[in-house]
C-alpha atoms as a PDB file:
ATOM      1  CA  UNK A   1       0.000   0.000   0.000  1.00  0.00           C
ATOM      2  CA  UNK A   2       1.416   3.389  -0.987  1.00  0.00           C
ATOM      3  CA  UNK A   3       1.862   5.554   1.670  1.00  0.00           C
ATOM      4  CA  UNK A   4       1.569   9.823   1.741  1.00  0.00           C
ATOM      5  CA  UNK A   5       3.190  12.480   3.876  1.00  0.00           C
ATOM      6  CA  UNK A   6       1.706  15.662   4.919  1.00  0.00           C
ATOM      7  CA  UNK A   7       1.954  18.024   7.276  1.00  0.00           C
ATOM      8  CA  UNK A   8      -1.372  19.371   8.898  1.00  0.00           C
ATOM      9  CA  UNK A   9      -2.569  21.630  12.079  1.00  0.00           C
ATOM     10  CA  UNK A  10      -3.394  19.238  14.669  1.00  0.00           C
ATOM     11  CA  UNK A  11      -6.009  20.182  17.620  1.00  0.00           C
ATOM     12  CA  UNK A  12      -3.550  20.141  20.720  1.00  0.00           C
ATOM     13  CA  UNK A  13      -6.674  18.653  22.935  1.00  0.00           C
ATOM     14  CA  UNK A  14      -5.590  15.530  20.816  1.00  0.00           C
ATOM     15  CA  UNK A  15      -2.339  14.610  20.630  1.00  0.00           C
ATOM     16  CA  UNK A  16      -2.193  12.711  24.159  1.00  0.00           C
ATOM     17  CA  UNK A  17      -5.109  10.109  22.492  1.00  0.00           C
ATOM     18  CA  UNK A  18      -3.214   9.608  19.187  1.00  0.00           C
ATOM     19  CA  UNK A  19       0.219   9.770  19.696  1.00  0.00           C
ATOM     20  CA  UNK A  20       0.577   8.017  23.219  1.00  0.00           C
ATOM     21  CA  UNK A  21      -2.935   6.362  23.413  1.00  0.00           C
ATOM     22  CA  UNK A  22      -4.013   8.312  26.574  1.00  0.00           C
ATOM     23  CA  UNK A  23      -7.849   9.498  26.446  1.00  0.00           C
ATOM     24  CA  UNK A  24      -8.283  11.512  29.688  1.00  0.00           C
ATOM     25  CA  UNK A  25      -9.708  14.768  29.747  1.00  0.00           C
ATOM     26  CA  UNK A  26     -11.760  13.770  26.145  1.00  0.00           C
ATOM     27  CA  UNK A  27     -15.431  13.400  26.015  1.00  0.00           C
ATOM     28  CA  UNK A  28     -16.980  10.295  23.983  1.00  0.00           C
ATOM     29  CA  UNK A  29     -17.560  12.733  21.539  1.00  0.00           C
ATOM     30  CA  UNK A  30     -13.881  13.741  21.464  1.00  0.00           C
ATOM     31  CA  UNK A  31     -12.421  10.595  20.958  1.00  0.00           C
ATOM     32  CA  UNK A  32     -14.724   9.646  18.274  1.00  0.00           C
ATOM     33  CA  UNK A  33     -13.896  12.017  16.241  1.00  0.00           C
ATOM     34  CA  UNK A  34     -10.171  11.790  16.348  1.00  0.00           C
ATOM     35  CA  UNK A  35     -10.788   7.797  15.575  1.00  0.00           C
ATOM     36  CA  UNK A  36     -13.026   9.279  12.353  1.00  0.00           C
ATOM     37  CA  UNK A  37     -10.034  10.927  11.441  1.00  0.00           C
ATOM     38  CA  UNK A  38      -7.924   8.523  11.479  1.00  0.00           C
ATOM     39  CA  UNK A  39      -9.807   5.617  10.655  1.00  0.00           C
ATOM     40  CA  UNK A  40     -10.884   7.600   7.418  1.00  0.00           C
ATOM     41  CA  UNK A  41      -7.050   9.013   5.841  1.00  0.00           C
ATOM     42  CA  UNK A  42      -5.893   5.447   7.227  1.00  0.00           C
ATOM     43  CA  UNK A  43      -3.106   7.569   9.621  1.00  0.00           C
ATOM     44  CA  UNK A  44       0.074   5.539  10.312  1.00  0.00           C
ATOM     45  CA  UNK A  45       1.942   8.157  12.249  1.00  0.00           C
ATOM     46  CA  UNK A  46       1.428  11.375  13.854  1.00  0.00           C
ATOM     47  CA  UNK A  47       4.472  13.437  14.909  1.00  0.00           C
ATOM     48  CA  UNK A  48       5.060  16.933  16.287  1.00  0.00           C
ATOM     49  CA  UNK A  49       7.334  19.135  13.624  1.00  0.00           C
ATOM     50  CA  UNK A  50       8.700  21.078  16.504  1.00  0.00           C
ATOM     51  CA  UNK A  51      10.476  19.579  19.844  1.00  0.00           C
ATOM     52  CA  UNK A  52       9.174  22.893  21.789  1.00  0.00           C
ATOM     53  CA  UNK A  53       5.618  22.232  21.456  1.00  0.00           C
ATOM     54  CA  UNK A  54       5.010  25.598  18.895  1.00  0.00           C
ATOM     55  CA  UNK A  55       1.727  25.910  19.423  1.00  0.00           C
ATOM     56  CA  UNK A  56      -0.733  28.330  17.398  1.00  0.00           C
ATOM     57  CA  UNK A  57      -4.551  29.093  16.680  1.00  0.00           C
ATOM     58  CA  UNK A  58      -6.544  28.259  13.531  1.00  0.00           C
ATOM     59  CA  UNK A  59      -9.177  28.479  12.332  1.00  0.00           C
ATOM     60  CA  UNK A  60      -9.295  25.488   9.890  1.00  0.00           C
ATOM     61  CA  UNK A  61      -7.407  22.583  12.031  1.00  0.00           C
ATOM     62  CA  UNK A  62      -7.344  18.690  10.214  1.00  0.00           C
ATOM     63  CA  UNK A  63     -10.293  18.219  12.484  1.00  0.00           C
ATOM     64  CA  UNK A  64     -12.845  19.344  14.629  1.00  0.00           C
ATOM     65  CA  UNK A  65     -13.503  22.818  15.954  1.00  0.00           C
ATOM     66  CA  UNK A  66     -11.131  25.910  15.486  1.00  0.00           C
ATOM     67  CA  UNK A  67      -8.713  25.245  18.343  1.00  0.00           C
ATOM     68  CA  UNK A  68      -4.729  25.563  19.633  1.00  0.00           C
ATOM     69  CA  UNK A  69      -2.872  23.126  16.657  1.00  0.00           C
ATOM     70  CA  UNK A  70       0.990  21.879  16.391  1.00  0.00           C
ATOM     71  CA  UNK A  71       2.054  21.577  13.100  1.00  0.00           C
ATOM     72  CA  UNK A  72       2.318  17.551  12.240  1.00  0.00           C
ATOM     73  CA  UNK A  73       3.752  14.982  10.020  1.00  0.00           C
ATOM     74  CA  UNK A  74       1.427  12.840   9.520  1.00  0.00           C
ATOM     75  CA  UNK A  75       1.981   9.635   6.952  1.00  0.00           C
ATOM     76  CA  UNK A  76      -1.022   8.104   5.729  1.00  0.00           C
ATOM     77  CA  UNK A  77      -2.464   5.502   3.596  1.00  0.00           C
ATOM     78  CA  UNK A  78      -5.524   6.738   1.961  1.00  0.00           C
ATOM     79  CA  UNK A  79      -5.723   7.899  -1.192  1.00  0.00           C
ATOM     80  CA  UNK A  80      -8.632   9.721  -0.787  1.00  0.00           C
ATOM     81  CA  UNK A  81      -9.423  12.431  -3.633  1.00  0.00           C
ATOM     82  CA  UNK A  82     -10.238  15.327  -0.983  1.00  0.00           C
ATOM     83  CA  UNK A  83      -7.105  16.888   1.123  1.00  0.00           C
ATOM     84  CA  UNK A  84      -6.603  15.944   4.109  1.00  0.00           C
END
C-alpha cells in the first residue's frame, strides 16, 4: 500500500489520544472524532514538527472545531481524492 506524507494543524486537545494512546480529559464525543479521522485518511503516524511544542490558533485545524494546533507529520495511507 502506498503511503503519503503531509503536514497538517493538529487540535492540541488531541495529541495525548493519538500519539501516546491516553484518552483523559476527552469526552466520547472527542475521541470519536479523532478515531473518524484517522480511521478515514488510514493515519500511520502522527508526529510533532517542533520539539518545543510551537503551538498556534486556527481556524481550519485537520479536524474538529477551530482550536490551539501543532504543526504535524502525519503519513497516511488513503488515497482519498479530498485533502486531508
Amino acid at each position: 500500500m502506498k503511503r503519503f506524507e503531509t503536514i497538517e494543524k493538529i487540535p492540541t486537545w488531541a495529541l495525548c489520544y493519538i500519539i501516546n494512546g491516553d484518552p483523559t480529559g476527552l469526552s466520547d464525543e472527542d475521541i470519536k472524532m479523532i478515531d473518524g479521522f484517522m480511521q478515514k485518511w488510514q493515519v500511520e503516524i502522527v508526529s510533532p514538527i517542533s520539539q518545543d511544542g510551537n503551538v498556534s490558533f486556527s481556524h481550519y485545524p485537520a479536524f474538529g472545531l477551530p482550536a490551539e494546533v501543532e504543526e504535524c507529520k502525519v503519513i497516511y495511507h488513503s488515497e482519498n481524492s479530498q485533502t486531508l
